[in-house]
Each structure stands twice: as structure tokens, then as C-alpha cells.
Protein backbone atom coordinates (compact mmCIF):
# COMPACT_ATOMS: atom_id res chain seq x y z
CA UNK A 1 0.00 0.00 0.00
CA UNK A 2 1.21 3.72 -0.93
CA UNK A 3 0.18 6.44 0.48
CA UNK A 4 -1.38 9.05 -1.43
CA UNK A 5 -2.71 13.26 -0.74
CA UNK A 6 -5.90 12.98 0.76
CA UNK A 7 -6.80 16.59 0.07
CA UNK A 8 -5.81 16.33 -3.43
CA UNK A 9 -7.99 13.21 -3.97
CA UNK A 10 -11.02 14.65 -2.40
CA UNK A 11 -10.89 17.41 -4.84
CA UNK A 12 -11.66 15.69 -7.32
CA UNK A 13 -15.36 15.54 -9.01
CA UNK A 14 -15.94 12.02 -7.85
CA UNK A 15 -18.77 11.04 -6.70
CA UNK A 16 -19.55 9.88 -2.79
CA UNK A 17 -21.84 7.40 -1.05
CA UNK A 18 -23.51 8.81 1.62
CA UNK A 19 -25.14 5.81 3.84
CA UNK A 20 -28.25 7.31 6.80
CA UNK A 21 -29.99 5.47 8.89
CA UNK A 22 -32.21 2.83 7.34
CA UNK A 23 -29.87 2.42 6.16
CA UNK A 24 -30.30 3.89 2.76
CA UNK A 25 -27.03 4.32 0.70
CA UNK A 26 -27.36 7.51 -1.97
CA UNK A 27 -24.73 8.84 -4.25
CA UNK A 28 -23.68 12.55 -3.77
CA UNK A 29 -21.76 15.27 -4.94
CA UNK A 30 -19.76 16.50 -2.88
CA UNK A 31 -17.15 19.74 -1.35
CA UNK A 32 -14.63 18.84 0.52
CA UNK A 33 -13.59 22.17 2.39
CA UNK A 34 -12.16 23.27 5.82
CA UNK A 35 -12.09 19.65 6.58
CA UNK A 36 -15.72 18.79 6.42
CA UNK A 37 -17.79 17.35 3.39
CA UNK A 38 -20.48 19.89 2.11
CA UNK A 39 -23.72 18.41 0.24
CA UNK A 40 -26.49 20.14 -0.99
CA UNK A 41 -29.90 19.05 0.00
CA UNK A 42 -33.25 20.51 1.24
CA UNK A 43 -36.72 19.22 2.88
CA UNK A 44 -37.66 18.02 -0.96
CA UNK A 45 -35.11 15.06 -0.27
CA UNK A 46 -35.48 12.47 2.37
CA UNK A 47 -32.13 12.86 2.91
CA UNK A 48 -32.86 15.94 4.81
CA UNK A 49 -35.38 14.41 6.97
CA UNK A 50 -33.16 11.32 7.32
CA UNK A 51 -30.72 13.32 8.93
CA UNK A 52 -32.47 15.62 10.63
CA UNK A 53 -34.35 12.69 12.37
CA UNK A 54 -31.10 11.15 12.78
CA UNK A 55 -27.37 12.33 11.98
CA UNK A 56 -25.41 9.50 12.16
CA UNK A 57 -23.90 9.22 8.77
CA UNK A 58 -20.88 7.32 6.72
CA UNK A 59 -19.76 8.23 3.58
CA UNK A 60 -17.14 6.83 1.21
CA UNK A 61 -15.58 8.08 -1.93
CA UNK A 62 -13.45 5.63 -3.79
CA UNK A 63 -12.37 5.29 -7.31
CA UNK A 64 -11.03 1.86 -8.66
CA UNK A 65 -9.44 1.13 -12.32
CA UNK A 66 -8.80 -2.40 -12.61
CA UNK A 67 -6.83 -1.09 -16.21
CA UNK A 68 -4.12 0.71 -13.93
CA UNK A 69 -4.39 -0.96 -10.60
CA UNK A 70 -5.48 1.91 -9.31
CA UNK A 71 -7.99 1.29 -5.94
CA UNK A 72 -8.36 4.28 -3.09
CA UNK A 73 -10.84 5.05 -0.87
CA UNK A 74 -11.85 7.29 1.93
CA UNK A 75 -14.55 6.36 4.48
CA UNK A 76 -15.56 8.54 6.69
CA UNK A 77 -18.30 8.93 9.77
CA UNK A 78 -19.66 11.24 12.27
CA UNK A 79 -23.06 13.25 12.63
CA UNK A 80 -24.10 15.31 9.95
CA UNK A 81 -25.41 18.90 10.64
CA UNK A 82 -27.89 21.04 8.09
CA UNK A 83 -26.90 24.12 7.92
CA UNK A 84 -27.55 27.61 5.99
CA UNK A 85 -27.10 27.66 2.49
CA UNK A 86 -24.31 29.82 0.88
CA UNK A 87 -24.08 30.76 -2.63
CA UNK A 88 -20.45 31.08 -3.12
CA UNK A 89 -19.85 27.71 -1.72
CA UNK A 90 -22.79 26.46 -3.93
CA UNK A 91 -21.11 27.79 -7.06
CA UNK A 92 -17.41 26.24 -5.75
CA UNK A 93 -19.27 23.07 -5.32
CA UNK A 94 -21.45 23.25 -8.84
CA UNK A 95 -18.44 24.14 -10.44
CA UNK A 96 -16.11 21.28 -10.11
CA UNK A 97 -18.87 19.07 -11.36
CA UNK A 98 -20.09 20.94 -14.34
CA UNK A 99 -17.51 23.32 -15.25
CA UNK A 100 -17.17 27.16 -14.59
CA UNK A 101 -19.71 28.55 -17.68
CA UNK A 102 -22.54 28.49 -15.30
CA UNK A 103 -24.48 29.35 -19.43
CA UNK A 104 -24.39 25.00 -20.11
CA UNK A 105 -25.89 24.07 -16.36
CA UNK A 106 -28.79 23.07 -16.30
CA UNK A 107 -31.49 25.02 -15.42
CA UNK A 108 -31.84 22.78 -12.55
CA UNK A 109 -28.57 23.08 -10.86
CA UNK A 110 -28.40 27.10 -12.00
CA UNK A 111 -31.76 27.46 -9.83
CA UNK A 112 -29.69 26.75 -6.64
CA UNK A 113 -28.07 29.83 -7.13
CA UNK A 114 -30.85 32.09 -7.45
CA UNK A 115 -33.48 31.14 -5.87
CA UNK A 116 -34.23 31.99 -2.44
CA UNK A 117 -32.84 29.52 -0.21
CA UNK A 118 -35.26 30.42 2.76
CA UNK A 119 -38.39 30.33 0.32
CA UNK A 120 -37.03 26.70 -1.39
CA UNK A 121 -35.31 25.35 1.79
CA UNK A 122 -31.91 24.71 0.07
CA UNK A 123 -29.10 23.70 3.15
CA UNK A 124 -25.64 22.53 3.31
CA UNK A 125 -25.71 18.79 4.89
CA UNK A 126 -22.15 19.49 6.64
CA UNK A 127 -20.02 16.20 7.35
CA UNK A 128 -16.62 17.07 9.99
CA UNK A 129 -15.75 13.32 10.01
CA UNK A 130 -15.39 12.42 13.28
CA UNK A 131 -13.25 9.04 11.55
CA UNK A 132 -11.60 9.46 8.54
CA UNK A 133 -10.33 6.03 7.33
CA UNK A 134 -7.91 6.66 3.83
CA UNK A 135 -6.48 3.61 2.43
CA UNK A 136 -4.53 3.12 -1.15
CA UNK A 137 -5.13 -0.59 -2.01
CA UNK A 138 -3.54 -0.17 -5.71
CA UNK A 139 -1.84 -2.84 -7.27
CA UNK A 140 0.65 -3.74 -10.38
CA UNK A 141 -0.98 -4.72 -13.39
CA UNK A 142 0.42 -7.76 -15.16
CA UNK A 143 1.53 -7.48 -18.52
């Protein structure tokens, strides 16, 4: 096993598994900043009510390319917090997924922008990991 930059990995667009109670597993994009995972939800989702009924959370984000050897992963649990909704970290966080010309979003994902969060309920489900288990299982590729 090598080790590898946790911070660089996690910047990344890849996409996360976010396991509530249930349990019920959901894939998620995801910002990691200031050492906590941001994901954008609101009471439209039952992953809002999931966690505000309970925030006991794990999520993983891995990538694995049997072509190159390639296998990481980081796992990581704690209790999830909803909290305010920010633009700029809503366009950091849109960005790295669908590029910076906010002009080819989707209307959908543009809408998070400009709507009102307090009239459409739009939060940040805020992850500090209270674990954070990183391991690079990668392995040489035979010829």
C-alpha cells in the first residue's frame, strides 16, 4: 500500500456514497472544504429528513481502475449537521462538477443559485468526520 494526498484526492469531481440510517445508501456530490464534506440538499429530499431525524452518517468516496491498478478510498463517519445555504460555496461546489460557464448548467442546478434559499429550503448537509479512514489498495498490473 502507498500512500497518497488525501486533500488532493477529495478534490476531485468524484462522486460519494452517503449511507443514513435505514440504512439507505445515496450517491452525492460532494465539497470537501475546511475539513468537512459539504452536500447540498433541502426538505424536498429524504435525505434531509433522514438526517435531521437522525445524523449519524458514513460516507465513502473511492475510485477503482482495474486497467491501472489503481484502488483508493476514503470512508468517513460522524453526525451530519444542516446548515444555511451559501451561494459562493454552492457555485465552488457546482463548479467542479459541471464546469465554470454556469451558461451550459442546467437550469436545474443554476436554480440553486438564485433562488431563495429560505423560500425553497436549500441547506448545506455538513459532514466534519469524526473518523476518517484513507487507504490506497492499488496494485501492479500484469503485462
Amino acid at each position: 500500500m502507498t500512500a497518497f494526498d488525501v486533500d488532493v484526492f477529495l478534490q476531485r469531481p468524484l462522486t460519494a456514497r452517503l449511507a443514513t440510517n435505514g440504512p439507505t445508501v445515496r450517491p452525492v456530490w460532494f465539497l470537501w472544504e475546511g475539513g468537512a464534506f459539504w452536500i447540498l440538499t433541502g426538505p424536498w429530499t429524504r435525505l434531509f429528513h433522514r438526517v435531521r431525524d437522525d445524523p449519524a452518517v458514513a460516507l465513502v468516496v473511492d475510485e477503482c481502475d482495474p486497467a491501472t491498478g489503481l484502488v483508493r478510498q476514503v470512508i468517513a463517519r460522524g453526525r451530519a449537521e444542516l446548515v444555511s445555504f451559501d451561494v459562493p460555496r454552492g457555485r465552488r461546489k457546482l463548479s467542479r462538477y459541471l464546469g465554470a460557464d454556469e451558461g451550459r448548467w442546467d437550469t436545474r442546478f443554476v436554480r440553486y443559485l438564485y433562488d431563495d434559499p429560505a423560500e425553497r429550503g436549500t441547506v448545506w448537509l455538513r459532514l466534519e468526520p469524526v473518523s476518517l479512514h484513507v487507504q490506497d489498495l492499488s496494485y501492479a498490473v500484469a503485462d
